[in-house]
Protein backbone atom coordinates (compact mmCIF):
# COMPACT_ATOMS: atom_id res chain seq x y z
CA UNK A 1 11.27 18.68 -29.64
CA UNK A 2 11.89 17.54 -26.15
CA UNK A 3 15.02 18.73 -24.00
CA UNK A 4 18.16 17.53 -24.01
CA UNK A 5 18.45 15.06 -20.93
CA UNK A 6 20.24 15.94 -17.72
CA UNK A 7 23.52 13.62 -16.83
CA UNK A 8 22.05 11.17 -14.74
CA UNK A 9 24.78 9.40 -12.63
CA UNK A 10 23.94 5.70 -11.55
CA UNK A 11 26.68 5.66 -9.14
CA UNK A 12 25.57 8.87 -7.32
CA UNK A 13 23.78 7.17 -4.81
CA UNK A 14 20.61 4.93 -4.66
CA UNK A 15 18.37 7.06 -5.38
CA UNK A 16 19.88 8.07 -8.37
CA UNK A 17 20.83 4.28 -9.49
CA UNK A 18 17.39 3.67 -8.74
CA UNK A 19 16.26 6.15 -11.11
CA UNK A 20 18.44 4.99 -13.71
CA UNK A 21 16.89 1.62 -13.49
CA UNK A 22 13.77 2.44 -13.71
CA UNK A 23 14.67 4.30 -17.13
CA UNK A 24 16.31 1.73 -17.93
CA UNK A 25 13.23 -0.47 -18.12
CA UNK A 26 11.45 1.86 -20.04
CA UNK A 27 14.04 2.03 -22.30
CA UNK A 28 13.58 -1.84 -22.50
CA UNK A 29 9.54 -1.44 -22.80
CA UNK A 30 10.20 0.28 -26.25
CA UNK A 31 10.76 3.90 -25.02
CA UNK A 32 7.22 4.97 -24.55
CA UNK A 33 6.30 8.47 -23.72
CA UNK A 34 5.16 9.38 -20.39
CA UNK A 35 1.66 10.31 -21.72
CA UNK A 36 1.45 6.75 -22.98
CA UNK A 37 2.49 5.55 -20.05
CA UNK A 38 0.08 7.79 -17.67
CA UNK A 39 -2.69 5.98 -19.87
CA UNK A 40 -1.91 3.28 -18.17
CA UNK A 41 -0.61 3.97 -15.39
CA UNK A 42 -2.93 5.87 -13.73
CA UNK A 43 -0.63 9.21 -13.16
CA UNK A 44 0.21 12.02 -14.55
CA UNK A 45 3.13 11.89 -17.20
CA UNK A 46 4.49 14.78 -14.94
CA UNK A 47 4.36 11.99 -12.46
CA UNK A 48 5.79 9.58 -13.86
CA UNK A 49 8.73 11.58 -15.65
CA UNK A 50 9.53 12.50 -11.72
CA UNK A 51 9.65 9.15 -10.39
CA UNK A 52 12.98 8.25 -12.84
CA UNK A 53 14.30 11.69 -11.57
CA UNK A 54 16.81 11.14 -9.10
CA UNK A 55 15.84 14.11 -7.05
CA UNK A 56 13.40 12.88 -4.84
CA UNK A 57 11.74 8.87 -3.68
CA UNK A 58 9.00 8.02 -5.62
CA UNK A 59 6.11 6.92 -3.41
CA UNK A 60 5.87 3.05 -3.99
CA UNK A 61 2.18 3.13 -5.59
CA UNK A 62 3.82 5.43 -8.45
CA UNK A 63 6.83 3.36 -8.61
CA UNK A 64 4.60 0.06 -9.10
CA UNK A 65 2.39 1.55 -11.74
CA UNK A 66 5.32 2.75 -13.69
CA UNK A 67 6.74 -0.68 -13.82
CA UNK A 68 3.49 -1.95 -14.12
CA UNK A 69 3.13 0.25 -16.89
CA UNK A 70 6.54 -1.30 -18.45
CA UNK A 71 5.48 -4.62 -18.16
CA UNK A 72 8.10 -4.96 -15.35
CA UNK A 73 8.34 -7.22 -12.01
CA UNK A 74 6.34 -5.25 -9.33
CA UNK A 75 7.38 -7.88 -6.51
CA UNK A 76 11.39 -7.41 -7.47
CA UNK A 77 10.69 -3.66 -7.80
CA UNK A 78 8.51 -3.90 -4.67
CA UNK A 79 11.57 -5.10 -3.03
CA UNK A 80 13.73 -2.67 -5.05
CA UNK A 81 11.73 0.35 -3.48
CA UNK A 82 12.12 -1.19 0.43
CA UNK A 83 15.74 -1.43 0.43
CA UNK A 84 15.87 2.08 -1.20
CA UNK A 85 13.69 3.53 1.65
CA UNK A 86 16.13 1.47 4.58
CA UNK A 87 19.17 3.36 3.24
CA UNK A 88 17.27 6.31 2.94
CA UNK A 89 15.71 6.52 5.70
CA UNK A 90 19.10 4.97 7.57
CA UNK A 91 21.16 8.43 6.64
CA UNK A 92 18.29 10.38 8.05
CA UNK A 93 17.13 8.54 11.01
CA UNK A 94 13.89 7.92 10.07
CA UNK A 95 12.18 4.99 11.73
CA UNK A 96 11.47 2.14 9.20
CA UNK A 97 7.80 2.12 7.60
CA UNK A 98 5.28 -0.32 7.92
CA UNK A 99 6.00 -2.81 4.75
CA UNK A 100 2.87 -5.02 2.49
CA UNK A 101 2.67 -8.54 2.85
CA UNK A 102 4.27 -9.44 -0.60
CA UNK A 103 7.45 -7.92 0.96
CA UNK A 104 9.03 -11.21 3.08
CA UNK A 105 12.68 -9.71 3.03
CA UNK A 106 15.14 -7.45 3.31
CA UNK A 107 17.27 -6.76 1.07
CA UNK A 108 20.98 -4.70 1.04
CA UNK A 109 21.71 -1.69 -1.11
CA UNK A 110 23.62 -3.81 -3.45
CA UNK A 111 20.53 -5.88 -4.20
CA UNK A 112 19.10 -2.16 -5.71
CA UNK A 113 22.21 -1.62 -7.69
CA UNK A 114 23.74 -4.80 -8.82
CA UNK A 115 22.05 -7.42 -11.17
CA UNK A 116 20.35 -10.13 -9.67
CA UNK A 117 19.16 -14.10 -10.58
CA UNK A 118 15.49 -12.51 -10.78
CA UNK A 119 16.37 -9.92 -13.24
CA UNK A 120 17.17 -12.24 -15.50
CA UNK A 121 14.56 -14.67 -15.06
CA UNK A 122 12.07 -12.30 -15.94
CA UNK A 123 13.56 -10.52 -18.52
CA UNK A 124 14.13 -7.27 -16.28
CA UNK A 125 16.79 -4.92 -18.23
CA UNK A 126 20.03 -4.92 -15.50
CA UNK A 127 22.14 -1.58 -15.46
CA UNK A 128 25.25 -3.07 -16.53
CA UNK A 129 23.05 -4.67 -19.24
CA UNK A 130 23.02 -1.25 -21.17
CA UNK A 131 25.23 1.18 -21.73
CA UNK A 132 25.45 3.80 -19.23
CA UNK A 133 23.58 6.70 -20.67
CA UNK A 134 22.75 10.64 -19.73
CA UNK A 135 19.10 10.80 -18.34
CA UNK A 136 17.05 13.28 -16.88
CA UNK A 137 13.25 13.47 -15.59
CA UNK A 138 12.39 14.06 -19.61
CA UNK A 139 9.61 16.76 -20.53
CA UNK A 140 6.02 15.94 -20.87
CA UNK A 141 5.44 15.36 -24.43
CA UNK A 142 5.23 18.68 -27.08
CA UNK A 143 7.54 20.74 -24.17
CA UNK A 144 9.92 22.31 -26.22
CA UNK A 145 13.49 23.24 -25.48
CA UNK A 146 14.62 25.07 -22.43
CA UNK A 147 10.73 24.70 -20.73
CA UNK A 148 10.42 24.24 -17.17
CA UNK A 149 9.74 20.94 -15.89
CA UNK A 150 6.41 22.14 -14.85
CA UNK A 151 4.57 24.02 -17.79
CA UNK A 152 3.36 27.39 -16.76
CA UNK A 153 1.02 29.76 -18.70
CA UNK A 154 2.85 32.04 -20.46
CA UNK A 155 -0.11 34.57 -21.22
CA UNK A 156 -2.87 35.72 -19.33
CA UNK A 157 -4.76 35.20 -22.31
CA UNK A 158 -4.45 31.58 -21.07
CA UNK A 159 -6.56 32.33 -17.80
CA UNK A 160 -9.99 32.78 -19.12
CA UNK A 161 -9.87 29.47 -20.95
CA UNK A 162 -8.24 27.78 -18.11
CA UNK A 163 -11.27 28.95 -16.15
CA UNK A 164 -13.33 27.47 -18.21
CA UNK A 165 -11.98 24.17 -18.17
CA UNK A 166 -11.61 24.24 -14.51
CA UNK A 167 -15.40 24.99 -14.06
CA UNK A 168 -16.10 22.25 -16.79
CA UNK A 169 -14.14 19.59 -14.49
CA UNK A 170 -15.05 20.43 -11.31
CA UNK A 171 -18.93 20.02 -12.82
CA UNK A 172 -18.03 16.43 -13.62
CA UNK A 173 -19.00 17.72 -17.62
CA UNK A 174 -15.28 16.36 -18.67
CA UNK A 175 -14.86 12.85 -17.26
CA UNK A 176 -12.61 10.06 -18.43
CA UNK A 177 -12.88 7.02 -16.85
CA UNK A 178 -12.09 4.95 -20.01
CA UNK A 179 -11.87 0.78 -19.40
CA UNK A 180 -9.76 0.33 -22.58
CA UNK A 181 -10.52 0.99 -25.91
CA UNK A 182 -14.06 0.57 -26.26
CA UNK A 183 -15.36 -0.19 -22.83
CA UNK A 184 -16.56 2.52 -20.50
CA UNK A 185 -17.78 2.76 -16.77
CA UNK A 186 -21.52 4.82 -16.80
CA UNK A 187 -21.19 7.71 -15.50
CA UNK A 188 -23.64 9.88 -13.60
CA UNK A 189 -23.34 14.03 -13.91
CA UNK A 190 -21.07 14.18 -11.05
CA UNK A 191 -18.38 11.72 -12.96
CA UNK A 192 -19.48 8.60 -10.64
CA UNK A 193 -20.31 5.50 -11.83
CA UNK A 194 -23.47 4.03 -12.08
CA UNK A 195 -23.86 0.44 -11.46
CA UNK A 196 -26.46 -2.31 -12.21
CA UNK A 197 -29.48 -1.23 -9.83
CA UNK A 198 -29.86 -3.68 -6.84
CA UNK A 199 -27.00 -5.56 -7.29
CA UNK A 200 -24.71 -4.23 -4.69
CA UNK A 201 -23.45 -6.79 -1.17
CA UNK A 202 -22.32 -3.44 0.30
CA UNK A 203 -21.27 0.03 -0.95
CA UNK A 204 -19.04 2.90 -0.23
CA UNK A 205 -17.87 6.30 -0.47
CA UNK A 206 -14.53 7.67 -2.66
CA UNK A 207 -12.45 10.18 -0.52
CA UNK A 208 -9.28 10.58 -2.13
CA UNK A 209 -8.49 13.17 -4.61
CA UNK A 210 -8.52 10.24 -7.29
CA UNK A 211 -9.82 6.66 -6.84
CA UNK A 212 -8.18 4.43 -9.31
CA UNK A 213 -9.76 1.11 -10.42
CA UNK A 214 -7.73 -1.61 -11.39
CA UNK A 215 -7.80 -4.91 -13.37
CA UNK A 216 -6.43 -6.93 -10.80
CA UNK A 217 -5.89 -6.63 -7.05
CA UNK A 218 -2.58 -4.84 -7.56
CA UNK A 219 -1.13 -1.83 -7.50
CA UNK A 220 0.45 -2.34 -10.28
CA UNK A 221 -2.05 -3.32 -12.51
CA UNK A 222 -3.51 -0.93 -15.25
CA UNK A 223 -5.86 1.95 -14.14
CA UNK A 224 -9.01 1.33 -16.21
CA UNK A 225 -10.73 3.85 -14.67
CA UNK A 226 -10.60 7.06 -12.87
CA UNK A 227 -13.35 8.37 -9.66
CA UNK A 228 -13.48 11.17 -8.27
CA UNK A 229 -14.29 12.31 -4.08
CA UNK A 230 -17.25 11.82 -3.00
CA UNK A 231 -18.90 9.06 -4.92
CA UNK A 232 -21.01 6.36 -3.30
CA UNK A 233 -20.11 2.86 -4.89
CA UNK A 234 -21.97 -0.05 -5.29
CA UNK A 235 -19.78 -3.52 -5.12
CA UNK A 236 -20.74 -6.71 -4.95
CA UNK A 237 -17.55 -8.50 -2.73
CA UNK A 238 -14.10 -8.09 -2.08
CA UNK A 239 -10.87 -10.43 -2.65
CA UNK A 240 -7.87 -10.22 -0.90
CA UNK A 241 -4.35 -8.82 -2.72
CA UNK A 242 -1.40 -6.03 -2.49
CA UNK A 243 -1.47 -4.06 0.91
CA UNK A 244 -2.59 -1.17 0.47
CA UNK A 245 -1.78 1.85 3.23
CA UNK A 246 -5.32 3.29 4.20
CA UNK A 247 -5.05 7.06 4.10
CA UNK A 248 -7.11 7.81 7.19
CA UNK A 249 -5.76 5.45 9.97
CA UNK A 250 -2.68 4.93 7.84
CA UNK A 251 -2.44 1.11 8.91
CA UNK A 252 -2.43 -1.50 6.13
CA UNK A 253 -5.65 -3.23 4.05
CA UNK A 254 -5.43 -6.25 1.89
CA UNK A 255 -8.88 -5.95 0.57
CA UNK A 256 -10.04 -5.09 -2.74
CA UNK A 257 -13.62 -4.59 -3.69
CA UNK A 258 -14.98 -5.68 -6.53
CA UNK A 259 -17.40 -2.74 -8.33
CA UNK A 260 -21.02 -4.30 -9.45
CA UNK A 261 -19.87 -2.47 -12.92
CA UNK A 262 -16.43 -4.40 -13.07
CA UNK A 263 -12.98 -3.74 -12.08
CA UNK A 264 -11.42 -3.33 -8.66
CA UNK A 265 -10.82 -0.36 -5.74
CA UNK A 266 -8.52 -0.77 -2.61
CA UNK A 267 -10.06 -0.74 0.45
CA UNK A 268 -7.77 1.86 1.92
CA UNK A 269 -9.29 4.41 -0.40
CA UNK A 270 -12.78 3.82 0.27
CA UNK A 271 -14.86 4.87 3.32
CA UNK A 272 -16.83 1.36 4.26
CA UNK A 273 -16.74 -2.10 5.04
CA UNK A 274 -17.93 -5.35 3.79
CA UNK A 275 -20.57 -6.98 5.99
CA UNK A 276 -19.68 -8.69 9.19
CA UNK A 277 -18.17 -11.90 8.77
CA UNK A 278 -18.29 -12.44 5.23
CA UNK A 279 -16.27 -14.07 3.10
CA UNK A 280 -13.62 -12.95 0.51
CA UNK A 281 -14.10 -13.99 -3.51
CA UNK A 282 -12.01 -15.03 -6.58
CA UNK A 283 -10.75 -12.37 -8.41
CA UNK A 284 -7.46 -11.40 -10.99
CA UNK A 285 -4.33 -11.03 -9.22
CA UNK A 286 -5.43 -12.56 -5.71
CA UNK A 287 -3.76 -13.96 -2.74
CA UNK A 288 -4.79 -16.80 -0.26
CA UNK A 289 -6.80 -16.21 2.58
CA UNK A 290 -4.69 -16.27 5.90
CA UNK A 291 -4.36 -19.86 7.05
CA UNK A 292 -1.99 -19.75 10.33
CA UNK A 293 -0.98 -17.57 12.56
CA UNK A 294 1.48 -17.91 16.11
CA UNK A 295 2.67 -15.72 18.55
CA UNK A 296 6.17 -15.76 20.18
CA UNK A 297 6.92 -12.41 23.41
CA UNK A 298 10.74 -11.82 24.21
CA UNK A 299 12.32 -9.35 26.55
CA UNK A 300 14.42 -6.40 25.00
CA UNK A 301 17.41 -6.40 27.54
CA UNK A 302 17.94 -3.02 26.66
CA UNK A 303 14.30 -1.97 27.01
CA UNK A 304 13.14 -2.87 30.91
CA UNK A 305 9.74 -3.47 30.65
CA UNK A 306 9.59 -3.66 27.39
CA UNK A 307 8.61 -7.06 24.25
CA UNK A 308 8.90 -7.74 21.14
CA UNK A 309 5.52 -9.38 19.99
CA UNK A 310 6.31 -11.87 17.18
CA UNK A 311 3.77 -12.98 14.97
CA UNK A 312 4.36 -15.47 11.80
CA UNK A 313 2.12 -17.77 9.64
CA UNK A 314 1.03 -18.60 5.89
CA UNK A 315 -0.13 -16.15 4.18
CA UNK A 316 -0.30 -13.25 6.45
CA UNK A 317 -0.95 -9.82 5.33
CA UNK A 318 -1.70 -7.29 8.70
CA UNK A 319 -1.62 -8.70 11.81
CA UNK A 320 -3.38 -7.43 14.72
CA UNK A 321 -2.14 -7.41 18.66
CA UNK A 322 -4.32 -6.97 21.64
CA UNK A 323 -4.23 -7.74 25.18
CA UNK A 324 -6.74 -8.34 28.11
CA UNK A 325 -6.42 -5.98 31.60
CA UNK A 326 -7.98 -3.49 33.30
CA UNK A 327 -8.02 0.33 32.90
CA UNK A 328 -5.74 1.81 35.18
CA UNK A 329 -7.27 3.90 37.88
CA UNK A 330 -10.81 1.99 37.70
CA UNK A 331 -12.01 1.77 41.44
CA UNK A 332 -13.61 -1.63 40.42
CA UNK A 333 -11.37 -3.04 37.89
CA UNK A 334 -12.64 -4.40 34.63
CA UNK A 335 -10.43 -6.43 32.52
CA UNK A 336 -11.15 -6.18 28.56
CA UNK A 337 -9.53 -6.26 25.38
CA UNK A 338 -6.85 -3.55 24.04
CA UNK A 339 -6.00 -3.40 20.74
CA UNK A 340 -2.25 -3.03 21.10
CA UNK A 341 -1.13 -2.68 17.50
CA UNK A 342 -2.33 -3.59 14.07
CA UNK A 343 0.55 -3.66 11.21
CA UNK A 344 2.06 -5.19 7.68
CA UNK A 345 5.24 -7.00 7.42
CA UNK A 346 8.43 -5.50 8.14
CA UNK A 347 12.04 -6.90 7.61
CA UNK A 348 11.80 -8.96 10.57
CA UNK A 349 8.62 -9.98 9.83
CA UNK A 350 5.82 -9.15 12.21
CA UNK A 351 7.36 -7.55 14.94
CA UNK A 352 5.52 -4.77 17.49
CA UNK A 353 7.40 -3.49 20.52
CA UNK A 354 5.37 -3.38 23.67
CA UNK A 355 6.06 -1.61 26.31
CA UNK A 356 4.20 -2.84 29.32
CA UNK A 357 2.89 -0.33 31.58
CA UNK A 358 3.55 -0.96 35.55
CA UNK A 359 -0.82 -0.49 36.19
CA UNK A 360 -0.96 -3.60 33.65
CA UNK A 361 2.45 -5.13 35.10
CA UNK A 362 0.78 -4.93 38.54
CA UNK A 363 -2.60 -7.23 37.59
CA UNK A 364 -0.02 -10.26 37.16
CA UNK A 365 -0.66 -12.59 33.89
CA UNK A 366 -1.32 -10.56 30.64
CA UNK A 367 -3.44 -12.79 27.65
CA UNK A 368 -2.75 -11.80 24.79
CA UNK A 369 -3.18 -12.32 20.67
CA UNK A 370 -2.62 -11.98 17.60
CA UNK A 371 -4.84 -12.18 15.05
CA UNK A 372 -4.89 -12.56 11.21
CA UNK A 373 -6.54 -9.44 9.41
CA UNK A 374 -7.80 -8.25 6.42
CA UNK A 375 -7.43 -4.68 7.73
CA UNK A 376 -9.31 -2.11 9.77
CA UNK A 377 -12.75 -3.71 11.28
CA UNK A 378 -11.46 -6.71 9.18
CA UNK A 379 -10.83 -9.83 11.66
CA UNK A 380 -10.36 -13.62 10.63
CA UNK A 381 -11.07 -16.71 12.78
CA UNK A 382 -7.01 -17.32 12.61
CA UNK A 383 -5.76 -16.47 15.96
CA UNK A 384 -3.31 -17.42 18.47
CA UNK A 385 -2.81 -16.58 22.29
CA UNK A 386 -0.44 -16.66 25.19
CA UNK A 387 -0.28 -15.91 29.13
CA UNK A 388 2.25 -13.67 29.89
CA UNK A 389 3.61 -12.84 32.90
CA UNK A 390 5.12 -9.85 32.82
CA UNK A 391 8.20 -10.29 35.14
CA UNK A 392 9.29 -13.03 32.90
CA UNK A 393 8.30 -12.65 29.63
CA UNK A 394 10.18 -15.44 28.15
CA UNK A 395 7.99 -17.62 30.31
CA UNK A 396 4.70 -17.25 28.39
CA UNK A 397 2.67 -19.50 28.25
CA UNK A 398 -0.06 -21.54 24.87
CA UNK A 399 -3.77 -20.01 25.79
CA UNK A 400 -6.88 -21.50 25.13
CA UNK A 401 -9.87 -19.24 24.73
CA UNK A 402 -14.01 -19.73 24.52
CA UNK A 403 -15.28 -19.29 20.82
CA UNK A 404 -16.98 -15.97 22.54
CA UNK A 405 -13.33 -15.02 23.61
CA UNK A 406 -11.95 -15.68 20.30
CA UNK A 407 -14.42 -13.48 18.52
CA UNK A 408 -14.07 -10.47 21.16
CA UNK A 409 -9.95 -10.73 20.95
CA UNK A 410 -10.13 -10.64 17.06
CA UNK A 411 -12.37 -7.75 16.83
CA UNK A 412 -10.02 -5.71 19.53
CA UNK A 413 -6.85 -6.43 17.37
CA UNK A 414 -8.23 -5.93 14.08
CA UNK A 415 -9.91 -2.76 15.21
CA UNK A 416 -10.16 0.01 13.00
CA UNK A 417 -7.43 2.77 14.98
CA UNK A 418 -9.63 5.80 15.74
């Protein structure tokens, strides 16, 4: 039989409140065991039982397939998560992190803690909705009373079989990349799928310890299969949904791409690109392409030399900056393009401080853009520029550029950092 929960106090702090509501929502799901919900999930049970802790944050990708897993709202969570991180991150110092495009908002602690409109319009348990309880980050099913958290061995006789089982894994002889009940990826001897032959648009290669493939282009959405490092995929497009933060350059990618064999993979966890210029395609759970984009510059009085970059539109996801000067110390100068920032949304929106060096100061007018992106290496046509001169940046000026312009700008701001 499992352990008897730890107290759990909702009003010691967000991060324990937040907790509590996120066991609260299981409790509302039916009260299903963590192995269930790592089934669906696409985490551990250990995992998942830590998330609805209280000792530490959750990351957002395992807070979003827990509630996914409860049937849940991922965009109020979504929220839910952000305004958690701001306070957190507010008693520590920490500089705010780069936010997805579904987040357009910020929201106060009291928005984490207190019910809201949205929790009742879709059907999300509140905490004053339930009686306050005594939780704790609950076993994984069959620990018995008194067990660690963590199960250790407690024989050696353990090891040998352990060994076994470790060899049989890392051999890719144990794989489970079940798609539901009764459909199945095929799987090659390594554990990596096999897809139709000669069906593939582009393909690449798995890095992180565990690619999960979705249903729909959301983090939330059910893991229907499992890949491991090191596989070389085949997929046939890619549609745009949730942000995803790409573990390499850590900067943000909206696209998802769609395996030849079915089922989706973020882009951010894959090593390759569609090919140039194409398009994005239907799929569950997608956004709209970007349609608009403009750019506003002010000063920061308290920052000398220093902008704000502004960028807002419909349906923006990452947004890339660049401007167009020389190198300093070039005996002839050569002006080009300099990618000068490429990020998600924030509170404020679209926001990246500048800080304008006197070399580029000293060339006078500065052009400059910002572009709509998909993510790294991942420009759109929607674009906007301004002239700025850099004594008087509240002076800039609308920009017109060539079609050849246009194309060089976008691929500087939507660059892939590295």
């Amino acid at each position: 039989m499992a352990r008897r929960p730890r107290p759990l106090d909702p009003d010691g702090g967000p991060l324990q409140a937040f907790a509590y509501e996120l066991r609260c929502l299981r409790q509302a799901a039916g009260n299903p065991t963590y192995r269930a919900l790592a089934a669906t999930a696409g985490f551990s049970a250990t995992t998942l039982s830590d998330a609805a802790g209280g000792v530490r944050r959750p990351t957002l990708d395992v807070t979003l397939a827990y509630v996914g897993a409860c049937g849940g709202d991922a965009k109020l969570w979504e929220k839910r998560w952000y305004a958690l991180d701001r306070r957190l991150a507010g008693s520590t110092g920490a500089d705010a992190r780069v936010r997805p495009a579904s987040v357009q908002a910020a929201l106060t602690v009291s928005e984490v803690i207190e019910p809201t409109e949205a929790d009742a319009e879709h059907g999300t348990p509140v905490v004053d909705a339930l009686p306050k309880q005594s939780f704790e980050p609950e076993p994984v099913d069959g620990e018995g009373p008194g067990a660690p958290h963590r199960r250790r061995w407690r024989s050696q006789a353990w090891l040998p079989a352990t060994a076994v089982v470790l060899v049989l894994l890392l051999t890719g002889l144990v794989v489970d990349l079940k798609r539901g009940s009764d459909d199945t990826h095929p799987v090659s001897g390594s554990g990596c799928p096999v897809g139709p032959a000669g069906k593939g648009l582009f393909q690449g290669t798995t890095y992180a310890g565990s690619t999960r493939v979705r249903s729909s282009a959301s983090r939330s959405a059910p893991a229907i299969a499992q890949i491991p490092p090191g596989c070389v995929l085949q997929f046939v497009g890619f549609c745009i949904g949730d942000a995803e933060q790409d573990l390499t350059a850590e900067t943000p990618d909206v696209r998802w791409f769609k395996l030849s064999g079915g089922g989706l993979v973020s882009s951010a966890v894959v090593h390759g690109n569609p090919p140039w210029r194409s398009k994005p395609d239907r799929c569950p759970g997608e956004f709209p392409a970007p349609s608009s984009i403009s750019l506003a510059v002010s000063p920061r009085p308290a920052e000398p030399g220093t902008v704000d970059l502004r960028a807002s539109g419909t349906y923006l996801g990452v947004v890339g900056f660049a401007g167009y000067f020389s190198d300093s110390g070039q005996a002839v100068p050569v002006p080009r393009w300099h990618q000068l920032g490429l990020i998600g949304v924030g509170a404020d929106g679209f926001v990246l401080p500048w800080r304008i060096a006197k070399p580029t100061a000293d060339q006078g007018p500065v052009q400059l853009v910002a572009v709509a992106c998909l993510g790294g290496d991942g420009p759109t046509d929607v674009l906007d520029a301004l002239t700025l001169p850099p004594a008087a940046p509240a002076q800039a000026q609308p920009l017109s550029l060539s079609a050849e312009d246009r194309n060089a700008a976008a691929r500087a701001a939507c660059h892939y950092p590295g």
